[in-house]
PDB file of N, CA and C in Angstrom:
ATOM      1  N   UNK A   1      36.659  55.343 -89.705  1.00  0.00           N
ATOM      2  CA  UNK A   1      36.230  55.141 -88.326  1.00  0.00           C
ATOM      3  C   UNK A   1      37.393  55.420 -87.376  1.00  0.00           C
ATOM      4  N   UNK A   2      36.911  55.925 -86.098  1.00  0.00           N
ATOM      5  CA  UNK A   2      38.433  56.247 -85.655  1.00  0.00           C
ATOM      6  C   UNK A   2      37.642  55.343 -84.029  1.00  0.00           C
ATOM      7  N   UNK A   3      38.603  55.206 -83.298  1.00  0.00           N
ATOM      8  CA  UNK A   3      38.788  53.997 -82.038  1.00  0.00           C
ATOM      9  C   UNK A   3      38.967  54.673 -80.767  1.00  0.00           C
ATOM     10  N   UNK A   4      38.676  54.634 -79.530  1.00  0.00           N
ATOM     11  CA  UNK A   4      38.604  55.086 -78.588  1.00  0.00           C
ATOM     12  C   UNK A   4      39.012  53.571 -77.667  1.00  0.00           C
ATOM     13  N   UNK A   5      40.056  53.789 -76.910  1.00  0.00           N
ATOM     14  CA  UNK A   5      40.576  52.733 -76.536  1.00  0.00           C
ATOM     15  C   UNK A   5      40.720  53.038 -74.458  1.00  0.00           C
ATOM     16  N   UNK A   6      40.402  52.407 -73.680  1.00  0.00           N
ATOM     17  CA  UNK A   6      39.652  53.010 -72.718  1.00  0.00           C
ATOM     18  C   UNK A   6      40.920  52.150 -71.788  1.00  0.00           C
ATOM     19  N   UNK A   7      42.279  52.631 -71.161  1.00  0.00           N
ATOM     20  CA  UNK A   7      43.409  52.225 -70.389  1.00  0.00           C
ATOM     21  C   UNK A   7      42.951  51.549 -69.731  1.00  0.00           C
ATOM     22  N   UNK A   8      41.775  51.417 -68.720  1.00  0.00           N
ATOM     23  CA  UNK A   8      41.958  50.885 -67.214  1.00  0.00           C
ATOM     24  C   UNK A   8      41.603  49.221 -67.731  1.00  0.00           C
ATOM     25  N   UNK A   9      40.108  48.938 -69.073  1.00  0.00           N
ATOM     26  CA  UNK A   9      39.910  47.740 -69.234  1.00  0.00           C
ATOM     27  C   UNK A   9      40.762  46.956 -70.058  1.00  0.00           C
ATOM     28  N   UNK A  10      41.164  48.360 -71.449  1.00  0.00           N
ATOM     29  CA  UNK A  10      41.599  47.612 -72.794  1.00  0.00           C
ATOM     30  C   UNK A  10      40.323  47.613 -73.786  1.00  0.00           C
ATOM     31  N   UNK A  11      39.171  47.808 -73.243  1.00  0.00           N
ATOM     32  CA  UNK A  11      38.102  47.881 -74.574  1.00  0.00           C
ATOM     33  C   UNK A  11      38.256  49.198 -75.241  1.00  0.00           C
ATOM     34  N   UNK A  12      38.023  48.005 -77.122  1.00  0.00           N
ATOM     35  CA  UNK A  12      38.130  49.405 -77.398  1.00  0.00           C
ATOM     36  C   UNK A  12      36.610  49.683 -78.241  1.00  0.00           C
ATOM     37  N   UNK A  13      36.406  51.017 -78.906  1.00  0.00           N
ATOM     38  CA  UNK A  13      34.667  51.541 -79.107  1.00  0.00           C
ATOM     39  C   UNK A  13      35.663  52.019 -80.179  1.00  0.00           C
ATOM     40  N   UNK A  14      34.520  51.512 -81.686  1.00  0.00           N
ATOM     41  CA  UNK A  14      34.715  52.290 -83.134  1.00  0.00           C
ATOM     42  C   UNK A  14      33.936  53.303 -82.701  1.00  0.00           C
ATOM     43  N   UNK A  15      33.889  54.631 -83.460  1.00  0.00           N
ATOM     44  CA  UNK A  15      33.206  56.016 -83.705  1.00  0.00           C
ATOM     45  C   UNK A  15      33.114  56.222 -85.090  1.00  0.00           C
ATOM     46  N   UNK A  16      32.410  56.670 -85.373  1.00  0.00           N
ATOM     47  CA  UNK A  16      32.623  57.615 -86.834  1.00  0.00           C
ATOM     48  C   UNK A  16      33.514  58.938 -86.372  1.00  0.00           C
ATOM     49  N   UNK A  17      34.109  58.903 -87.656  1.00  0.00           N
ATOM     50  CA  UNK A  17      35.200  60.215 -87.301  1.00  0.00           C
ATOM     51  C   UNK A  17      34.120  61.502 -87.362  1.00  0.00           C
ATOM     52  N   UNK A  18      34.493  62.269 -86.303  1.00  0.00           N
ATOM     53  CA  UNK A  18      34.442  63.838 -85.617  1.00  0.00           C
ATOM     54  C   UNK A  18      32.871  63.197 -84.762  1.00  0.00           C
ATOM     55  N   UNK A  19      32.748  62.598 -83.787  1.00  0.00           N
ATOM     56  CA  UNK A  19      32.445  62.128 -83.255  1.00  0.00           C
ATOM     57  C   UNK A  19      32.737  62.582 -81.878  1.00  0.00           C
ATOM     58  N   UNK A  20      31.546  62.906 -81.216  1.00  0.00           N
ATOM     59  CA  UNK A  20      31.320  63.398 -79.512  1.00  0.00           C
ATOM     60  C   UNK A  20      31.476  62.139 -78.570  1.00  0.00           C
ATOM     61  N   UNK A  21      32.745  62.092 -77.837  1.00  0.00           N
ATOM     62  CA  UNK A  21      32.914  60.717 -76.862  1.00  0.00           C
ATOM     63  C   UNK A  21      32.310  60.810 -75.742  1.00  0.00           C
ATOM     64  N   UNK A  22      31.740  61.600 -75.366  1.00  0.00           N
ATOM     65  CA  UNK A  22      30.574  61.439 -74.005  1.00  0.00           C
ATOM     66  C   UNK A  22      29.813  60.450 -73.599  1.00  0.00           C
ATOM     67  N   UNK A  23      29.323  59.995 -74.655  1.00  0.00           N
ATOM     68  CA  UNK A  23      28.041  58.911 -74.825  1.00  0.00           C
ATOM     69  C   UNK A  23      28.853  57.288 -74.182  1.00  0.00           C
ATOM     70  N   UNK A  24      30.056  57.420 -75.092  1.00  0.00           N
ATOM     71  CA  UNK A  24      30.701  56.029 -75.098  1.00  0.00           C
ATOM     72  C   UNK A  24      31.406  56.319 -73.744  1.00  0.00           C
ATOM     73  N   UNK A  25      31.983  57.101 -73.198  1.00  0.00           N
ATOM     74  CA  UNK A  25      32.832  57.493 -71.986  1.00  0.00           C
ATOM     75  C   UNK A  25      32.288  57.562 -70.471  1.00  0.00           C
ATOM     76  N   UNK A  26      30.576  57.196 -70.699  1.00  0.00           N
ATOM     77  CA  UNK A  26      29.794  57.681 -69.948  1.00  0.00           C
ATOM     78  C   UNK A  26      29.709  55.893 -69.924  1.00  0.00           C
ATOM     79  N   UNK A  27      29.417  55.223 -70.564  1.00  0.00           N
ATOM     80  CA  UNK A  27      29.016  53.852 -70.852  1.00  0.00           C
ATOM     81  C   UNK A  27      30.528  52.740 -69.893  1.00  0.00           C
ATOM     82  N   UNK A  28      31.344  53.858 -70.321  1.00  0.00           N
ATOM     83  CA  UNK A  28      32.541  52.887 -69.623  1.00  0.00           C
ATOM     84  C   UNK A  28      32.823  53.142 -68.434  1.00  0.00           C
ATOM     85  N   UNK A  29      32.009  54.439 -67.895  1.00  0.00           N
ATOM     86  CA  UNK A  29      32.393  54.428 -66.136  1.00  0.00           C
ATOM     87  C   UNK A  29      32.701  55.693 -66.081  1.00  0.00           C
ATOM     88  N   UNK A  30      33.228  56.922 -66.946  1.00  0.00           N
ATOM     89  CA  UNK A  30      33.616  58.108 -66.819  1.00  0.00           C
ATOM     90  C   UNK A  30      32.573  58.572 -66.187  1.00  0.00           C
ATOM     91  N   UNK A  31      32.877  59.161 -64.832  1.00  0.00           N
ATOM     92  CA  UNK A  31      31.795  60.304 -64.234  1.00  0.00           C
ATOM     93  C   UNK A  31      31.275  61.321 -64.913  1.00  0.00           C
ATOM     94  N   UNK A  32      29.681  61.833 -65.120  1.00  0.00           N
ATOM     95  CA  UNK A  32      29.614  63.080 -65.542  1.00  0.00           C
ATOM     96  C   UNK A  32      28.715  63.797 -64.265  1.00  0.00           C
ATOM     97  N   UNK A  33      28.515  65.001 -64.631  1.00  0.00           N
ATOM     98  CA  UNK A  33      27.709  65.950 -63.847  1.00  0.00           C
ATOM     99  C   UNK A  33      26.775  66.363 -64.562  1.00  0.00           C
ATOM    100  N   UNK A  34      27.078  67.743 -64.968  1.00  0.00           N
ATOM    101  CA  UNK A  34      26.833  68.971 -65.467  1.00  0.00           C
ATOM    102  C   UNK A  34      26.819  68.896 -67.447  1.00  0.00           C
ATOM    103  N   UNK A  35      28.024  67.635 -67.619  1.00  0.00           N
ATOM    104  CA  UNK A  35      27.790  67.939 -69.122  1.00  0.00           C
ATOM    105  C   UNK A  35      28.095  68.887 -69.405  1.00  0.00           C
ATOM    106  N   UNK A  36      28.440  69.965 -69.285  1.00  0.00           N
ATOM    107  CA  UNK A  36      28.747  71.800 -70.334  1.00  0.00           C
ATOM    108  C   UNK A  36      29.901  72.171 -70.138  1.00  0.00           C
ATOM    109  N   UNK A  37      31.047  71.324 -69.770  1.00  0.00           N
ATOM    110  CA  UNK A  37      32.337  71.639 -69.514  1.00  0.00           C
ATOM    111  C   UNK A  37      32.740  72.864 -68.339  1.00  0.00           C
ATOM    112  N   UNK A  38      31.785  72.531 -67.135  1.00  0.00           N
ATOM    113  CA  UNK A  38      31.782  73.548 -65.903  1.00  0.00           C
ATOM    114  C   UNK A  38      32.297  72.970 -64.843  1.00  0.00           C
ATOM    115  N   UNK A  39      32.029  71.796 -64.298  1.00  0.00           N
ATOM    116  CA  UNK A  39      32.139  70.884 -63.017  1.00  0.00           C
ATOM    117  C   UNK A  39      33.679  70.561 -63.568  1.00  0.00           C
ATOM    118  N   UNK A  40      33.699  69.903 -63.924  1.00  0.00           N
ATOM    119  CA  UNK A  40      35.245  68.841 -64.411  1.00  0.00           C
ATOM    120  C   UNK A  40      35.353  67.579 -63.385  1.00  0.00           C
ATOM    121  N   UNK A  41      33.773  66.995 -63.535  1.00  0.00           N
ATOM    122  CA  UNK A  41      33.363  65.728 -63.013  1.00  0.00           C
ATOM    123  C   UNK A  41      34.094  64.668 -63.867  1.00  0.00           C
ATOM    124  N   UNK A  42      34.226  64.924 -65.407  1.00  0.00           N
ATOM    125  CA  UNK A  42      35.012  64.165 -66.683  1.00  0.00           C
ATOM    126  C   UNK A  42      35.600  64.403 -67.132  1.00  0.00           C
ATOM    127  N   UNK A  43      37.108  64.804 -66.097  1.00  0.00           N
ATOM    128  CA  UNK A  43      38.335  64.848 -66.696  1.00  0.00           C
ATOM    129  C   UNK A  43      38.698  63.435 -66.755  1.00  0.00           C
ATOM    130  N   UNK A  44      39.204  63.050 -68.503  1.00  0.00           N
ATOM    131  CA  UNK A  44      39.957  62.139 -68.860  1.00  0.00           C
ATOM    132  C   UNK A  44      41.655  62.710 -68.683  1.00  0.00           C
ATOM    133  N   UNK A  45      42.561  61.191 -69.135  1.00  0.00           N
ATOM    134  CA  UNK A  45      43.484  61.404 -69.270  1.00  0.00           C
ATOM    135  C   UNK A  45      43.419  60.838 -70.645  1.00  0.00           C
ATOM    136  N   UNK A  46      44.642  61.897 -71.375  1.00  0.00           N
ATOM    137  CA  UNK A  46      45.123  61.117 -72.852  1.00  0.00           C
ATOM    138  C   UNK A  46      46.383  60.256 -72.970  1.00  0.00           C
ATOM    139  N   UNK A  47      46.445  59.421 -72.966  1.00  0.00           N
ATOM    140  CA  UNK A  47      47.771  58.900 -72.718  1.00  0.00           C
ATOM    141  C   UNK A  47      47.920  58.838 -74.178  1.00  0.00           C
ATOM    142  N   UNK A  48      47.677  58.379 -75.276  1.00  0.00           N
ATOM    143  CA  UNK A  48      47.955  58.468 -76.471  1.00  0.00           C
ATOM    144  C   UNK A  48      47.049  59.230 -77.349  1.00  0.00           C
ATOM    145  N   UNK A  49      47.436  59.662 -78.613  1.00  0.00           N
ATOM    146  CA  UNK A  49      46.404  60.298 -79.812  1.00  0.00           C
ATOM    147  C   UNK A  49      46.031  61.443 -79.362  1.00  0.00           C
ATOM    148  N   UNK A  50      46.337  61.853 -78.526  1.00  0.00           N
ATOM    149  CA  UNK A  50      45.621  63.937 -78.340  1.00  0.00           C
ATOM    150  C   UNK A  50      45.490  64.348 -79.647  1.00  0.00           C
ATOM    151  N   UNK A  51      46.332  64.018 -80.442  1.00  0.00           N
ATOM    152  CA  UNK A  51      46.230  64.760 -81.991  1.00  0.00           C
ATOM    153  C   UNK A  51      44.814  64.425 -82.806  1.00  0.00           C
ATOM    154  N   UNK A  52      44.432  63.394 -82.220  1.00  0.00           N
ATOM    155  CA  UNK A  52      43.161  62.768 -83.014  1.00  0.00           C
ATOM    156  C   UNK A  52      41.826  63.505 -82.487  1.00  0.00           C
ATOM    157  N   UNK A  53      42.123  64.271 -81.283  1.00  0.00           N
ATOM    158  CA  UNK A  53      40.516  64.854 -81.103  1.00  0.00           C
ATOM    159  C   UNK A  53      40.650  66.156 -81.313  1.00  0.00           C
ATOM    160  N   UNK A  54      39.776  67.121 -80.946  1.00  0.00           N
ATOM    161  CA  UNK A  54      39.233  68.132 -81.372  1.00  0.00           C
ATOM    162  C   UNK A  54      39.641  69.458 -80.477  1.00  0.00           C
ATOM    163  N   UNK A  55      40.400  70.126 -80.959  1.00  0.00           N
ATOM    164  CA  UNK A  55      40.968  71.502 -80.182  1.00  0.00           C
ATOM    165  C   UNK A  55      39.956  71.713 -78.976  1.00  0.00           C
ATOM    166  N   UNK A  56      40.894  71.804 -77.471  1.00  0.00           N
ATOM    167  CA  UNK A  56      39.941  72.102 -76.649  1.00  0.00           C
ATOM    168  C   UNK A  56      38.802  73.452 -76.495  1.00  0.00           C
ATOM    169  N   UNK A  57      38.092  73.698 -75.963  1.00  0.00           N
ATOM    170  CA  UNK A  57      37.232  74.346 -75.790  1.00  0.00           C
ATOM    171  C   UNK A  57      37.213  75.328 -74.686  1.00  0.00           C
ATOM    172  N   UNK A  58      36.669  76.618 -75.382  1.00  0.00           N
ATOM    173  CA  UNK A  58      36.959  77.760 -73.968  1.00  0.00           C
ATOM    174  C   UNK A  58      36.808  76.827 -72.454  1.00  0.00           C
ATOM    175  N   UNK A  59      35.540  76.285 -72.623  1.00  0.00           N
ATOM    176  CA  UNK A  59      35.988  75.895 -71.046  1.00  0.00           C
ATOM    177  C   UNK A  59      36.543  75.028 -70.638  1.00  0.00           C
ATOM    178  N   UNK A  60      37.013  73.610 -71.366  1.00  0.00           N
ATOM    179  CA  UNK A  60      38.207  73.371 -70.996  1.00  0.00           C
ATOM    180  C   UNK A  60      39.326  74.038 -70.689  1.00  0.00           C
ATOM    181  N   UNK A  61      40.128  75.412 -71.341  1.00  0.00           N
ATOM    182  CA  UNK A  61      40.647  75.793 -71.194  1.00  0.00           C
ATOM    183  C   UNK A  61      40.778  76.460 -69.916  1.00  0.00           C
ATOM    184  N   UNK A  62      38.893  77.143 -69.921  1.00  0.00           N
ATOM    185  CA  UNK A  62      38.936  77.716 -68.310  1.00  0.00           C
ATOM    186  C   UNK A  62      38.985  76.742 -67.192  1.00  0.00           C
ATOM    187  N   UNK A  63      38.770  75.875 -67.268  1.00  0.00           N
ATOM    188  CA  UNK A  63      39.179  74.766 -66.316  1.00  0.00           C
ATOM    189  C   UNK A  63      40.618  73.905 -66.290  1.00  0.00           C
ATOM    190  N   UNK A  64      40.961  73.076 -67.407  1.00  0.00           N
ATOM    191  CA  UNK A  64      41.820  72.802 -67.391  1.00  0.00           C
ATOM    192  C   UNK A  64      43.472  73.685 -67.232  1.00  0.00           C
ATOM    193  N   UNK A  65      43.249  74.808 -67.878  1.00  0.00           N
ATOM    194  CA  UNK A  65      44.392  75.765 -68.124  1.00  0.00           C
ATOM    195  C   UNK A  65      44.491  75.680 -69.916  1.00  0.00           C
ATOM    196  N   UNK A  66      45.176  76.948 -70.476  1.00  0.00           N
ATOM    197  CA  UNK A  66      45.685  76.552 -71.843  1.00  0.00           C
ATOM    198  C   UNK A  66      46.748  76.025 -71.926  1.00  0.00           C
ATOM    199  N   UNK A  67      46.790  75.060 -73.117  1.00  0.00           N
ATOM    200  CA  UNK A  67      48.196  74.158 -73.369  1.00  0.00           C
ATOM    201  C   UNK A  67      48.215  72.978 -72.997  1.00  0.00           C
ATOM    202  N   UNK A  68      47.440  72.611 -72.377  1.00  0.00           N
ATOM    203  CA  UNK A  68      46.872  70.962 -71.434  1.00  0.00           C
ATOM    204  C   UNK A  68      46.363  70.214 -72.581  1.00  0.00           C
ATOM    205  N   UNK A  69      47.512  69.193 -72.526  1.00  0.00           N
ATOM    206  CA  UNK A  69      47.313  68.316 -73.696  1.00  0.00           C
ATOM    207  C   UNK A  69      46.921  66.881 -73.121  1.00  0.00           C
ATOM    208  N   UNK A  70      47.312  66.553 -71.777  1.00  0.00           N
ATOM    209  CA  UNK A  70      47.243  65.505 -71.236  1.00  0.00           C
ATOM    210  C   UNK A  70      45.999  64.792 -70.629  1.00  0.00           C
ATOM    211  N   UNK A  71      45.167  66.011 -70.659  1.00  0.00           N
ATOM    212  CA  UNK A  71      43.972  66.161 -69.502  1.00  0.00           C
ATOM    213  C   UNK A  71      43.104  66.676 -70.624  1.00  0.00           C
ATOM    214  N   UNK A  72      41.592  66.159 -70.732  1.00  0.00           N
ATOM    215  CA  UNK A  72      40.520  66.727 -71.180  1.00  0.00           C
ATOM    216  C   UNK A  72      39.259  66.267 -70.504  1.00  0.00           C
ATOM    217  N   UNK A  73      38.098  67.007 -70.697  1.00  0.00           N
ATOM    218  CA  UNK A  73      36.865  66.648 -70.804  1.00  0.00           C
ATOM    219  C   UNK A  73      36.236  66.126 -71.296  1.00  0.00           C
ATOM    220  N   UNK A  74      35.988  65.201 -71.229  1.00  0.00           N
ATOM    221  CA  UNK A  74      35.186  64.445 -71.852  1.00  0.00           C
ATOM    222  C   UNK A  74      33.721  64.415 -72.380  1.00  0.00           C
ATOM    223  N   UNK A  75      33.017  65.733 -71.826  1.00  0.00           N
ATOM    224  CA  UNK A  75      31.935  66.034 -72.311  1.00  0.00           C
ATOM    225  C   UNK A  75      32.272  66.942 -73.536  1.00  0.00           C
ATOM    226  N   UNK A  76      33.370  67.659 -73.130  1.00  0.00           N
ATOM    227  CA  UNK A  76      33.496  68.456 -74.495  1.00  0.00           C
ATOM    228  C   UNK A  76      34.482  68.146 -75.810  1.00  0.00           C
ATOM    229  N   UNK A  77      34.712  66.671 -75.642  1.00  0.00           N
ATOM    230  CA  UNK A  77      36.073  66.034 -76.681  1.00  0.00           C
ATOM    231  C   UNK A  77      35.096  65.595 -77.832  1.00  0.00           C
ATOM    232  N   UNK A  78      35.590  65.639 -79.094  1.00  0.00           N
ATOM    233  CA  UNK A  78      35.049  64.858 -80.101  1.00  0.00           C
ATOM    234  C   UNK A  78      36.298  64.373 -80.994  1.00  0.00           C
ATOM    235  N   UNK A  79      36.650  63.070 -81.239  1.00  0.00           N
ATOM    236  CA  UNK A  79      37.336  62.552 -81.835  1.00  0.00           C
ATOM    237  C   UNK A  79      37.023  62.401 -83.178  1.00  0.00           C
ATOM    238  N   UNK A  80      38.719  63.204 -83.973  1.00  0.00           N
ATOM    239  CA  UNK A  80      38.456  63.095 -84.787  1.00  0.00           C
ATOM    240  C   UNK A  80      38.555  62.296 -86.181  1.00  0.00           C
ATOM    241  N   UNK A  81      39.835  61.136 -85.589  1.00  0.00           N
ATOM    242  CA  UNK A  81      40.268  60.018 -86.787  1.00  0.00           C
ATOM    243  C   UNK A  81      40.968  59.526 -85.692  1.00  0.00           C
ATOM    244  N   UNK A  82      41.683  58.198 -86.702  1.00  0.00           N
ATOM    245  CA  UNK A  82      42.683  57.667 -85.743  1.00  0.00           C
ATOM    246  C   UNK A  82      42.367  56.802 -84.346  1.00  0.00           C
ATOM    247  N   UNK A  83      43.291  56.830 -83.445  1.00  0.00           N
ATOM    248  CA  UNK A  83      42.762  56.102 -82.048  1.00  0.00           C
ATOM    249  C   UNK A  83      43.764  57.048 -81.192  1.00  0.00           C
ATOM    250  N   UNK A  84      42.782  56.867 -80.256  1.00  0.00           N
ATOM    251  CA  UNK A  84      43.154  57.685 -78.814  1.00  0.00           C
ATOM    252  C   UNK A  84      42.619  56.807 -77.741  1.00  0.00           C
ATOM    253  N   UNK A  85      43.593  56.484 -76.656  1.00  0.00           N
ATOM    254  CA  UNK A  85      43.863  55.602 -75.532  1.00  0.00           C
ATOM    255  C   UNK A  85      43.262  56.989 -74.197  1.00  0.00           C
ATOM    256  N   UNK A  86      42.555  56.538 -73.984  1.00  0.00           N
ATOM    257  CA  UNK A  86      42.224  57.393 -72.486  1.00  0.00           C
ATOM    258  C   UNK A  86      42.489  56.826 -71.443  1.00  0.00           C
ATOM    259  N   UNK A  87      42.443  57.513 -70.221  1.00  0.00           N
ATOM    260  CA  UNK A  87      42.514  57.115 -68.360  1.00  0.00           C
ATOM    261  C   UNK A  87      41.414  58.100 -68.053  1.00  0.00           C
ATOM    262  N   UNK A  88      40.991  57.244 -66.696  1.00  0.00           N
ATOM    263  CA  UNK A  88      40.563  57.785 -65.865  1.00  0.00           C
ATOM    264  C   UNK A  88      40.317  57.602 -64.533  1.00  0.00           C
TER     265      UNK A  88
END
């Protein structure tokens, strides 16, 4: 099971590993829009574990930039072990 740990409250959400965080990110207050990684209504921050989710995605990339480790989407993240601490 891997942990999604959410900065602003401190709660944290088990997942099954390779697991889509939208659902749970959406539940804790993360804005969405669009959902398809176009708007960037759900940019998270990673403050810890980037290594634990899932290589970003063309359009993260087209939005965020390539190499942006700090910043993701949250419609398009799926975690994949471990724990990762978000902001937003």
């Amino acid at each position: 099971m891997a942990k999604l740990i959410f900065d602003h409250s401190g709660e944290e959400t088990e997942l099954p590993d390779d697991s889509p965080i939208a659902e749970v990110c959406e539940e804790a207050g993360v804005p969405f829009a669009c959902t398809e990684g176009i708007c960037g209504t759900c940019v998270i921050g990673v403050e810890e574990g980037a290594e634990n989710l899932s290589d970003p995605t063309p359009e993260e990339e087209d939005f965020l930039g390539q190499g942006v480790k700090d910043e993701r989407l949250a419609c398009q993240c799926r975690i994949k072990k471990g724990c990762v601490r978000i902001s937003f």
